[in-house]
Protein backbone atom coordinates (compact mmCIF):
# COMPACT_ATOMS: atom_id res chain seq x y z
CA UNK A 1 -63.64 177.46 18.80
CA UNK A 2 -65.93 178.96 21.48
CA UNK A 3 -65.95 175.83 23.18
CA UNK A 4 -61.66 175.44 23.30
CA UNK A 5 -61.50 179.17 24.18
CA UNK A 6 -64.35 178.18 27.26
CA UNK A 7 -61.75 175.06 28.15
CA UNK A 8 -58.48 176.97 28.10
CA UNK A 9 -60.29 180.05 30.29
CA UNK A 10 -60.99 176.85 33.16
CA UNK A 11 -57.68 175.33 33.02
CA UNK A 12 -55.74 179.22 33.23
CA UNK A 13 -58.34 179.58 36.45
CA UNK A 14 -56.97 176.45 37.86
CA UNK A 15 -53.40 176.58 37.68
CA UNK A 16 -52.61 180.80 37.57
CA UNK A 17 -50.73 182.43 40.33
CA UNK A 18 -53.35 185.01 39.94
CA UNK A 19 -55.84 182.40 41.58
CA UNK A 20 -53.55 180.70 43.43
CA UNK A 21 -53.17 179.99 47.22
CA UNK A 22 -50.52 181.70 48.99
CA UNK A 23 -50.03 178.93 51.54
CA UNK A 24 -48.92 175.34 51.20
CA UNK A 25 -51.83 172.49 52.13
CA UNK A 26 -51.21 169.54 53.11
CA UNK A 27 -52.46 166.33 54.60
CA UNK A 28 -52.15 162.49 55.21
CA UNK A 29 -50.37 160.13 57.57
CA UNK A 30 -51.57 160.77 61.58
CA UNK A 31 -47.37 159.05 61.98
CA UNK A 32 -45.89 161.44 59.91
CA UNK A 33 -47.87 164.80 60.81
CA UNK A 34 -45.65 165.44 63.63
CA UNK A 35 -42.54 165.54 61.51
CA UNK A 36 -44.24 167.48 58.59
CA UNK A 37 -45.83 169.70 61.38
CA UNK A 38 -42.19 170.93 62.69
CA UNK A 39 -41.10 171.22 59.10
CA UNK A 40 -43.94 174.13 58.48
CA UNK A 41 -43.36 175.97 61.65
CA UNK A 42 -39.62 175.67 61.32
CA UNK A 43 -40.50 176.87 57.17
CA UNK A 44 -42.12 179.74 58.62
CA UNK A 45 -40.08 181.18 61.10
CA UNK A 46 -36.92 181.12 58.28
CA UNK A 47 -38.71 181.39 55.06
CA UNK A 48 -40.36 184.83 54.93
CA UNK A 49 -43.72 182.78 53.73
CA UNK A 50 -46.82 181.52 55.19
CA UNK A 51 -46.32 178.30 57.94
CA UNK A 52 -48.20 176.06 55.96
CA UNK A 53 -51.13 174.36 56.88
CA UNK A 54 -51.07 170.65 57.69
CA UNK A 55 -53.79 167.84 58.42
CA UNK A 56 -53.75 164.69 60.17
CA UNK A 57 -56.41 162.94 57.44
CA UNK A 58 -54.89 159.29 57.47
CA UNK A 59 -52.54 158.10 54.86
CA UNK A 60 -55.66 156.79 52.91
CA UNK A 61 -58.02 159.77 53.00
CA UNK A 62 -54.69 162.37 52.37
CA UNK A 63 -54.02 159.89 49.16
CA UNK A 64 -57.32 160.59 47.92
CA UNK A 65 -57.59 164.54 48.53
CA UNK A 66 -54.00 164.67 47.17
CA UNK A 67 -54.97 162.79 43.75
CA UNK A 68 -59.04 164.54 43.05
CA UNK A 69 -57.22 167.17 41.29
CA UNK A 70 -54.33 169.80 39.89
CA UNK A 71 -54.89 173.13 41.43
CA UNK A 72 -55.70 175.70 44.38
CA UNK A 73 -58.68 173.71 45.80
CA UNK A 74 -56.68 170.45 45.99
CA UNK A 75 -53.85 170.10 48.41
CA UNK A 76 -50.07 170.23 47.57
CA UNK A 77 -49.02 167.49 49.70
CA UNK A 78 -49.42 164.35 51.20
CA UNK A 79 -47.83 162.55 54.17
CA UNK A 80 -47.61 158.80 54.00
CA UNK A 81 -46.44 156.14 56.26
CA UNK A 82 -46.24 153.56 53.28
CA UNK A 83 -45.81 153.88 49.70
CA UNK A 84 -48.43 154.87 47.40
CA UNK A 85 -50.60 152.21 45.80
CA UNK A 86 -50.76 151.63 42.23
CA UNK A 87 -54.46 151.97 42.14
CA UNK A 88 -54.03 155.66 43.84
CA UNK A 89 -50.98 156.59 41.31
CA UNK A 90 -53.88 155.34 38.69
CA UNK A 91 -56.46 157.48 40.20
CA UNK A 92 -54.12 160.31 40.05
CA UNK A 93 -53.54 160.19 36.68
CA UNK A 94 -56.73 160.07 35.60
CA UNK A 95 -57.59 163.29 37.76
CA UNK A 96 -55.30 165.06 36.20
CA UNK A 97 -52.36 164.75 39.20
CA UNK A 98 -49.54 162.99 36.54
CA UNK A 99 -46.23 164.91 38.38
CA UNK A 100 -45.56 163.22 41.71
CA UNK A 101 -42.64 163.67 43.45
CA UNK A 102 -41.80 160.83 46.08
CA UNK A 103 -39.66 161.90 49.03
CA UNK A 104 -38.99 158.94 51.16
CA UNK A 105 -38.35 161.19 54.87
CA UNK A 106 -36.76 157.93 57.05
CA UNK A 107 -38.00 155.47 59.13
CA UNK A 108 -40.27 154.27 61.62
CA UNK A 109 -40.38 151.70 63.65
CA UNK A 110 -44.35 150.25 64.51
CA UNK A 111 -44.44 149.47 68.25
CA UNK A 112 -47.31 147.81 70.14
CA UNK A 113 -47.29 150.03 73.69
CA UNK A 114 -49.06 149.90 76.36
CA UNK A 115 -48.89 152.52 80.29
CA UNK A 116 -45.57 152.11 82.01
CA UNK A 117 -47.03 150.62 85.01
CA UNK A 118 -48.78 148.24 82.50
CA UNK A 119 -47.35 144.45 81.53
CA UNK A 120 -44.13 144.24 80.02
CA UNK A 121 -45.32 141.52 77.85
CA UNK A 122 -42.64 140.03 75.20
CA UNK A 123 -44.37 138.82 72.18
CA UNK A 124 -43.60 136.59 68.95
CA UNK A 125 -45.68 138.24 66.01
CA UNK A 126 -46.89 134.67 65.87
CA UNK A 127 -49.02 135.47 69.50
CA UNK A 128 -49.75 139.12 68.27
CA UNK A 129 -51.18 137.38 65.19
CA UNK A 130 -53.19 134.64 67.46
CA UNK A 131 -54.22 137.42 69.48
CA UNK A 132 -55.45 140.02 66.52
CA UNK A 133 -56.44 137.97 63.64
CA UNK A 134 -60.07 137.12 63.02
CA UNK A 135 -59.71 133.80 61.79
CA UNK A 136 -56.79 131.33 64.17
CA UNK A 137 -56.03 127.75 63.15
CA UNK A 138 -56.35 124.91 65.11
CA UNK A 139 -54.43 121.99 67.11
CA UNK A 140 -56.11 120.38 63.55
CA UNK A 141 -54.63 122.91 61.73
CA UNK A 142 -58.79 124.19 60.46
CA UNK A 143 -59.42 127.73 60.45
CA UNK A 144 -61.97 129.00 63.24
CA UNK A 145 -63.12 132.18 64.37
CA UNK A 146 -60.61 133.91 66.96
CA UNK A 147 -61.18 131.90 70.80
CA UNK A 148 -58.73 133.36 72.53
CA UNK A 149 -59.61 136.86 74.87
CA UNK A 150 -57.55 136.23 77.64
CA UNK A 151 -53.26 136.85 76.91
CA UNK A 152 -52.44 133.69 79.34
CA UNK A 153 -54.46 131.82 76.71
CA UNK A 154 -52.24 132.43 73.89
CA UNK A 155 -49.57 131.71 76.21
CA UNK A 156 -49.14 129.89 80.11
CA UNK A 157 -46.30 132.60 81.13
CA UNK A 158 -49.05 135.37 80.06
CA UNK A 159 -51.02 137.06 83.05
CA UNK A 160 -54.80 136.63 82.76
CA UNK A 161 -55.65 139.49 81.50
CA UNK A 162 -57.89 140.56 79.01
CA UNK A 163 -56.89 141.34 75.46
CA UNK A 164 -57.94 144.83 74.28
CA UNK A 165 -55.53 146.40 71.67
CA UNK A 166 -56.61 149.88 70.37
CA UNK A 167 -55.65 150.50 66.79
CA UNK A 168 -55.87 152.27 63.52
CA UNK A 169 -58.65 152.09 61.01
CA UNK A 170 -58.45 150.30 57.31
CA UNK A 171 -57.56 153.97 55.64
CA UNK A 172 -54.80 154.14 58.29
CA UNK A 173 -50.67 153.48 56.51
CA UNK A 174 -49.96 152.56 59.56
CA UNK A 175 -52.68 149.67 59.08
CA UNK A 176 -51.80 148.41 56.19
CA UNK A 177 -47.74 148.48 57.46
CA UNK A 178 -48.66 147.02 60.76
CA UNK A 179 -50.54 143.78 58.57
CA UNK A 180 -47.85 143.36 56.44
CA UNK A 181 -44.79 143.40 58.81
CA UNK A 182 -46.49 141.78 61.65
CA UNK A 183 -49.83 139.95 60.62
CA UNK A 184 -48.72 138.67 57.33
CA UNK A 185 -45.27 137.63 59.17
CA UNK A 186 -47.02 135.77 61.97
CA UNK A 187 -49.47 133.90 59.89
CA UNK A 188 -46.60 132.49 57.78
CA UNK A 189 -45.57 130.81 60.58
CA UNK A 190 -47.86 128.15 61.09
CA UNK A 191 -47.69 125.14 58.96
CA UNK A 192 -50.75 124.72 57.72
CA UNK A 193 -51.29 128.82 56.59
CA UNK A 194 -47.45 128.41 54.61
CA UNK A 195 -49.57 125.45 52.72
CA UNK A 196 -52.42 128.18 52.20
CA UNK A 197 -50.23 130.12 50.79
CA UNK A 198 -48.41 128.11 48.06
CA UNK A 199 -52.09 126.46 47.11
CA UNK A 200 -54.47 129.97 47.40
CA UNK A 201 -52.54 133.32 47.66
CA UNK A 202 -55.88 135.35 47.62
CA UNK A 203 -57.00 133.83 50.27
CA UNK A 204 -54.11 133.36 52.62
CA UNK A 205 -53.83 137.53 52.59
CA UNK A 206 -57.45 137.05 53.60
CA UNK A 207 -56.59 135.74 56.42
CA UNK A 208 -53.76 137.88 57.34
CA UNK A 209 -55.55 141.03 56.47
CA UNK A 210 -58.61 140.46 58.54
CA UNK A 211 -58.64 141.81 62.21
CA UNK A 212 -61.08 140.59 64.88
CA UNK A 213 -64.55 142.05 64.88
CA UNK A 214 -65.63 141.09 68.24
CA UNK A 215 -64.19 143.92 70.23
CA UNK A 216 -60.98 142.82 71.21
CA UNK A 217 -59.07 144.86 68.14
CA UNK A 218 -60.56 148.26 68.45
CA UNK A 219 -60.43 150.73 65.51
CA UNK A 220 -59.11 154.10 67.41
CA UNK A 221 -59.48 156.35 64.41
CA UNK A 222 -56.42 158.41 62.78
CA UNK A 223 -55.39 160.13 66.15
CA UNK A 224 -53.06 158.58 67.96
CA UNK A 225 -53.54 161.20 71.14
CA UNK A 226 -56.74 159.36 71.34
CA UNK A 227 -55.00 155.56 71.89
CA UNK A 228 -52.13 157.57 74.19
CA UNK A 229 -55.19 158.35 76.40
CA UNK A 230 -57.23 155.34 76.65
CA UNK A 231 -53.93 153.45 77.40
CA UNK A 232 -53.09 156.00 80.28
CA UNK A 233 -56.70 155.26 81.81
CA UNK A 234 -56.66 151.34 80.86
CA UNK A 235 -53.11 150.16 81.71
CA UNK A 236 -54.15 147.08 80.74
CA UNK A 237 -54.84 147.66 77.38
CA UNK A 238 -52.22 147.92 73.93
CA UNK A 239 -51.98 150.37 71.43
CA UNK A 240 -50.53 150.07 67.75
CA UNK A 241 -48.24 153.13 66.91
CA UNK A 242 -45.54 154.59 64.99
CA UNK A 243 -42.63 154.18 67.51
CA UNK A 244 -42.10 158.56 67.21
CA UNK A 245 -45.56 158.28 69.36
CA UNK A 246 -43.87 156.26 71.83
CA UNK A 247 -40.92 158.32 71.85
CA UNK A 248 -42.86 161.31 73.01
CA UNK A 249 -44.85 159.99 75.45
CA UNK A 250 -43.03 159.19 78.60
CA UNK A 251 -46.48 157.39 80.09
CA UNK A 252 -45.51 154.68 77.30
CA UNK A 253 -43.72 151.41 77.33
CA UNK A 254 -42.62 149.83 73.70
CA UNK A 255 -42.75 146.27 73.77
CA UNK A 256 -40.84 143.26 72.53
CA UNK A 257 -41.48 141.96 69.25
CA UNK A 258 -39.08 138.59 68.38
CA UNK A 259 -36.58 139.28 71.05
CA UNK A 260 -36.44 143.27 70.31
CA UNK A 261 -37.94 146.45 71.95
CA UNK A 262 -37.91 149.20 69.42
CA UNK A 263 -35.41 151.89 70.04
CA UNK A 264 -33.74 154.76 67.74
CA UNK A 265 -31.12 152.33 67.96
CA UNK A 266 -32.18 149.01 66.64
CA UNK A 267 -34.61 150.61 64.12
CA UNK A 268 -31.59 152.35 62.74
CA UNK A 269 -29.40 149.07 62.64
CA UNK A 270 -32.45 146.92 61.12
CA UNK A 271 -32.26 144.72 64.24
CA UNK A 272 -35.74 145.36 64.90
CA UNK A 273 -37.55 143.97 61.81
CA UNK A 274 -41.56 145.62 62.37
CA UNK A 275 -39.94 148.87 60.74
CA UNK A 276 -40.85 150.67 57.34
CA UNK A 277 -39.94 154.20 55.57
CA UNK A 278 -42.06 157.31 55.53
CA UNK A 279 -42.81 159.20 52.55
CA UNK A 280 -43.76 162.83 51.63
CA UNK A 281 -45.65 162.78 48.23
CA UNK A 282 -45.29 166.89 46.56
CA UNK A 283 -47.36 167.42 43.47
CA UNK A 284 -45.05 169.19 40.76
CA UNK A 285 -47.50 170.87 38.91
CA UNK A 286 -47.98 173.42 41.69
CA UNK A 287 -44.54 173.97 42.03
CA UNK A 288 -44.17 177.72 40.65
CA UNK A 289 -47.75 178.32 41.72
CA UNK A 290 -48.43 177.83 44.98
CA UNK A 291 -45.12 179.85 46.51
CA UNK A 292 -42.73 178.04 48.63
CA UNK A 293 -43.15 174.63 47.22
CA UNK A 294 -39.46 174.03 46.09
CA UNK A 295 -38.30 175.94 49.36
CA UNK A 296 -40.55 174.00 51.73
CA UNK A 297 -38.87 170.12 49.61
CA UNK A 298 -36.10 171.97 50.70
CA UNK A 299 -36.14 172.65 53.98
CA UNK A 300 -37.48 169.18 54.53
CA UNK A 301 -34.63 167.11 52.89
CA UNK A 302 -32.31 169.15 54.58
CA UNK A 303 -29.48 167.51 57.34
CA UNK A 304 -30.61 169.94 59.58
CA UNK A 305 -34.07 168.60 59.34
CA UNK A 306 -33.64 164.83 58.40
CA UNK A 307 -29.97 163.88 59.25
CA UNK A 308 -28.77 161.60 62.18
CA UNK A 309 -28.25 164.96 64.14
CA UNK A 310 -31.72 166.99 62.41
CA UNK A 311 -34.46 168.72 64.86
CA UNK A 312 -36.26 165.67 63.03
CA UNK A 313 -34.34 163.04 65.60
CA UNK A 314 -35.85 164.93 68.52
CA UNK A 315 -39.27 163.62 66.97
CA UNK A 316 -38.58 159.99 66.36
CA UNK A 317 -37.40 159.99 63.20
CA UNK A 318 -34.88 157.37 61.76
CA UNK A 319 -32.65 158.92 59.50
CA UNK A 320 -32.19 157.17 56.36
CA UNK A 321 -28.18 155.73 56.05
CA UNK A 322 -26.38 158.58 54.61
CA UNK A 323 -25.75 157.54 50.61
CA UNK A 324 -29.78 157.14 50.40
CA UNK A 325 -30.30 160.01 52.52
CA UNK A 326 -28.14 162.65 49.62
CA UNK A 327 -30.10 160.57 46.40
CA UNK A 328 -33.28 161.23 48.21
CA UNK A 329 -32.09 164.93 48.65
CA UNK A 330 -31.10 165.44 44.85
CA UNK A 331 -33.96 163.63 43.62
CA UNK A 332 -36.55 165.52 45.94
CA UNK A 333 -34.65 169.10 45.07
CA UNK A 334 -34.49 168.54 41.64
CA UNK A 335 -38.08 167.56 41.49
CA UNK A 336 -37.55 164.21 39.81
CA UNK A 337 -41.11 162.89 38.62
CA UNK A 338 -42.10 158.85 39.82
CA UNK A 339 -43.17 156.99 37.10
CA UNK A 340 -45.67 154.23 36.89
CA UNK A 341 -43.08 151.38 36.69
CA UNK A 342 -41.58 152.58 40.36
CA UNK A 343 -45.13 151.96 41.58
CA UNK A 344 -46.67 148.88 43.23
């Protein structure tokens, strides 16, 4: 009895008002900070409560502060520029964290950028993958470590210029997107990596998933102000962002992927295919506790923050198309839980 009494007294501590917060954490995705950021100032000005506080951790380290734990020392929520992972929905659960809400925001396009007065170089994601990927194949078809560090090797038309392309880190969401929609994509289309495929999945995404090692990929961190500047002293080098980067820095030129330069445009119209949705993960078990949570989902589902027309736009966003973007509202505002099957 002493021993339940002991248990109850910890759990009360964790999730009372009394002990609570009084101001919304949160942290994740370096892409989707800058939205979330004018979401909390724009919360605070109108709400009568505390701006909350947000942090640029990386979609991978905001995943695993957001799922340690239920209460005041564990953050509220987490940006995302992919979807949560079944092994971090799994990890979540066991800490305790089993009431997610998913809020998918809208899009973003990826863009590979590099200075204005750089070269306007139009690119197949079959060269981005000769370029990036640590293992290439061969006139033979044979997989060999990456030869290629000049662009006019990949292709004739190509000035000779070294390759240097500043990116995010393995935690990043932008990462993993970026592999998926472009690597995976470009890998696929040479013959001899399809056959990979059908006869050895695991190790076909091996070779898709692994970046060069020899300095011409370089692992920039989470902050993309830190890519923005190396390109603006190096206009020779590339940088891997979310396209709202781009957007906001006029010292930037997005370019071509397969025939398209990323704009609000053909992100919108799915016309430009290296695009994927942002997400805003809100645990519900602090709802009630930590005030302003149910406000703040709110606030950020709104049209005036999200729609076609939202202070959202101004950032980069891509609205979603206007049926999703009212389920996404109800589901967000009426706090509906994901459950494990929705996960993958």
């Amino acid at each position: 009895m002493k021993r339940l009494l002991i248990a109850t007294s910890l759990v009360a501590l964790t999730v009372s008002p009394a002990f609570a917060r009084d101001q919304i954490r949160i942290v994740g995705s370096s892409t989707v900070y800058p939205f979330t950021t004018a979401v909390a100032e724009q919360f605070g000005k109108t709400s009568g409560m505390k701006t909350p506080v947000v942090e640029s951790t990386g979609t991978g380290g905001g995943m695993k502060l957001f799922c340690a734990g239920v209460g005041a020392d564990h953050p509220d929520f987490t940006n995302a520029s992919r979807a949560i992972k079944k092994g971090e929905f799994e990890d979540c659960a066991k800490n305790g964290v089993t009431e997610i809400v998913e809020i998918k925001v809208g899009f973003d396009g990826l863009a590979l950028a590099d200075a204005t007065e750089g070269a306007d170089l139009k690119l197949t994601k079959q060269q981005i993958f000769m370029a990036l990927a640590k293992q290439v194949p061969d006139k033979d078809g044979k997989l060999v470590a990456n030869p290629y560090t000049m662009w006019n090797e990949i292709d004739p038309s190509f000035p000779a210029q070294k390759i240097e392309v500043y990116g995010p880190p393995p935690t990043s969401g932008t990462r993993d997107s970026f592999a998926e929609l472009v690597m995976e994509k470009g890998a696929e289309s040479f013959d001899s990596l399809k056959e990979l495929k059908k006869s050895d999945a695991k190790a076909f995404e091996a070779v898709w998933k692994s970046m060069r090692e020899d300095g011409v990929f370089i692992e920039a961190g989470e902050n993309d102000n830190l890519i923005v500047q190396k390109l603006s002293s190096n206009p020779n080098a590339i940088g891997i962002f979310g396209f709202s980067n781009v957007a906001e820095n006029t010292q930037l030129q997005a370019l071509e992927i397969d025939g398209v330069k990323p704009t609000f445009d053909t992100i919108a119209s799915g016309e430009y295919k290296v695009a994927r949705p942002l997400f805003v993960y809100a645990k519900k078990q602090h709802v009630g506790v930590i005030p302003g949570m149910a406000e703040f989902v709110a606030e950020y589902t709104s049209e005036k923050a999200v729609g076609e027309e939202g202070y959202l736009s101004e950032k980069g966003l891509i609205a979603l198309p206007g049926e999703e973007g009212e389920k996404v509202r109800a589901a967000a505002n009426a706090m509906t839980i994901l459950t494990a099957d929705q996960v993958k």
